[in-house]
Protein backbone atom coordinates (compact mmCIF):
# COMPACT_ATOMS: atom_id res chain seq x y z
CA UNK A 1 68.12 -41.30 -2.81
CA UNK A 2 68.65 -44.58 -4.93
CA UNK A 3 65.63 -45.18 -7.96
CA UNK A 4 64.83 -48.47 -8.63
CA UNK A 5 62.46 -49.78 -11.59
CA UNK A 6 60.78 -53.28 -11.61
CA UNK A 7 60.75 -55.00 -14.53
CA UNK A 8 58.02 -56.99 -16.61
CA UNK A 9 59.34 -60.06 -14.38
CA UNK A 10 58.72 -57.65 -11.16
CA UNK A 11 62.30 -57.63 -10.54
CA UNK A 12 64.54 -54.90 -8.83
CA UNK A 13 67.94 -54.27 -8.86
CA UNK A 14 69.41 -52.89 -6.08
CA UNK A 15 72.04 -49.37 -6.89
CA UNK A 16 75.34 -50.40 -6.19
CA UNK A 17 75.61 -47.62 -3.89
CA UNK A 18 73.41 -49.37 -1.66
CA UNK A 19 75.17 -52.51 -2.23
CA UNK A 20 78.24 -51.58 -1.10
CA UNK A 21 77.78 -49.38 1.82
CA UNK A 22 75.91 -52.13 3.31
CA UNK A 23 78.16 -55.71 2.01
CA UNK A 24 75.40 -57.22 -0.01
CA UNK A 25 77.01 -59.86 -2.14
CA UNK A 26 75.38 -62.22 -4.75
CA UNK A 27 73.59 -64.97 -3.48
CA UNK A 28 72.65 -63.34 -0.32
CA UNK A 29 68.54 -63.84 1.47
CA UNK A 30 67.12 -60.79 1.81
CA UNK A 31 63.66 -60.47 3.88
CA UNK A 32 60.91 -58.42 2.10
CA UNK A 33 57.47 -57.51 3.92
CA UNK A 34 55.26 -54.89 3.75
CA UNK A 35 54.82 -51.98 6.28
CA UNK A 36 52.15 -49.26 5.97
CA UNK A 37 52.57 -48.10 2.21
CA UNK A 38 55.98 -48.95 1.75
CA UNK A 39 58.26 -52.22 1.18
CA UNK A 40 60.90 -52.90 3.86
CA UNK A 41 64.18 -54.50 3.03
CA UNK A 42 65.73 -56.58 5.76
CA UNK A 43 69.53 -58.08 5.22
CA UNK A 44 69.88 -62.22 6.88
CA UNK A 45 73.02 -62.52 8.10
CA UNK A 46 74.31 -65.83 9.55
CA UNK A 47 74.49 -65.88 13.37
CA UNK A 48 78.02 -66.58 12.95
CA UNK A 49 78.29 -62.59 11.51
CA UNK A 50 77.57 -61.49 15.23
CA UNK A 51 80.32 -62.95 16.81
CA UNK A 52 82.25 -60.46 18.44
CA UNK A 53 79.66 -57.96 18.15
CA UNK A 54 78.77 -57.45 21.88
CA UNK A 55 82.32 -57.85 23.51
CA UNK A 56 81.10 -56.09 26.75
CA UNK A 57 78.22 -58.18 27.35
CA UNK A 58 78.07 -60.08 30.83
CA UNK A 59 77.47 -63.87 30.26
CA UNK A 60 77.96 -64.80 34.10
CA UNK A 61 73.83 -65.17 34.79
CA UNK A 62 72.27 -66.92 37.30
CA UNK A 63 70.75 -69.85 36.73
CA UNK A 64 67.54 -71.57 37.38
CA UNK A 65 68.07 -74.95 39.94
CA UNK A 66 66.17 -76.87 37.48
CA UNK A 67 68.85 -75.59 34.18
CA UNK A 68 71.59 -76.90 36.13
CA UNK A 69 72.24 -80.52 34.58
């Protein structure tokens, strides 16, 4: 387990432990809300990360009459 303190500016740093087991560079969004008593930390990635992620997924749907333009 990873201690962070917050500063007189209410800053963090985050160990870099955590930042490199999960690719957090500088300059990257982060998404911070609160849940129950506790802070959650949630990385943004660009859509264009995903790519490739779901290789087995099956694109041929059917389609609506009226989506077919």
């Amino acid at each position: 387990m990873e201690i962070a303190t917050v500063s007189s500016k209410y800053q963090i740093v985050i160990p870099q432990q955590i930042r490199s087991s999960l690719n957090i560079s500088p300059g990257q969004k982060l998404m911070m809300f609160p849940y129950l008593n506790r802070i959650e930390i949630v990385i943004l990635r660009s859509i264009l990360d995903l790519a490739g992620t779901l290789p087995d997924l099956n694109t041929d749907l059917g389609r609506d009459e009226e989506d077919r333009l």
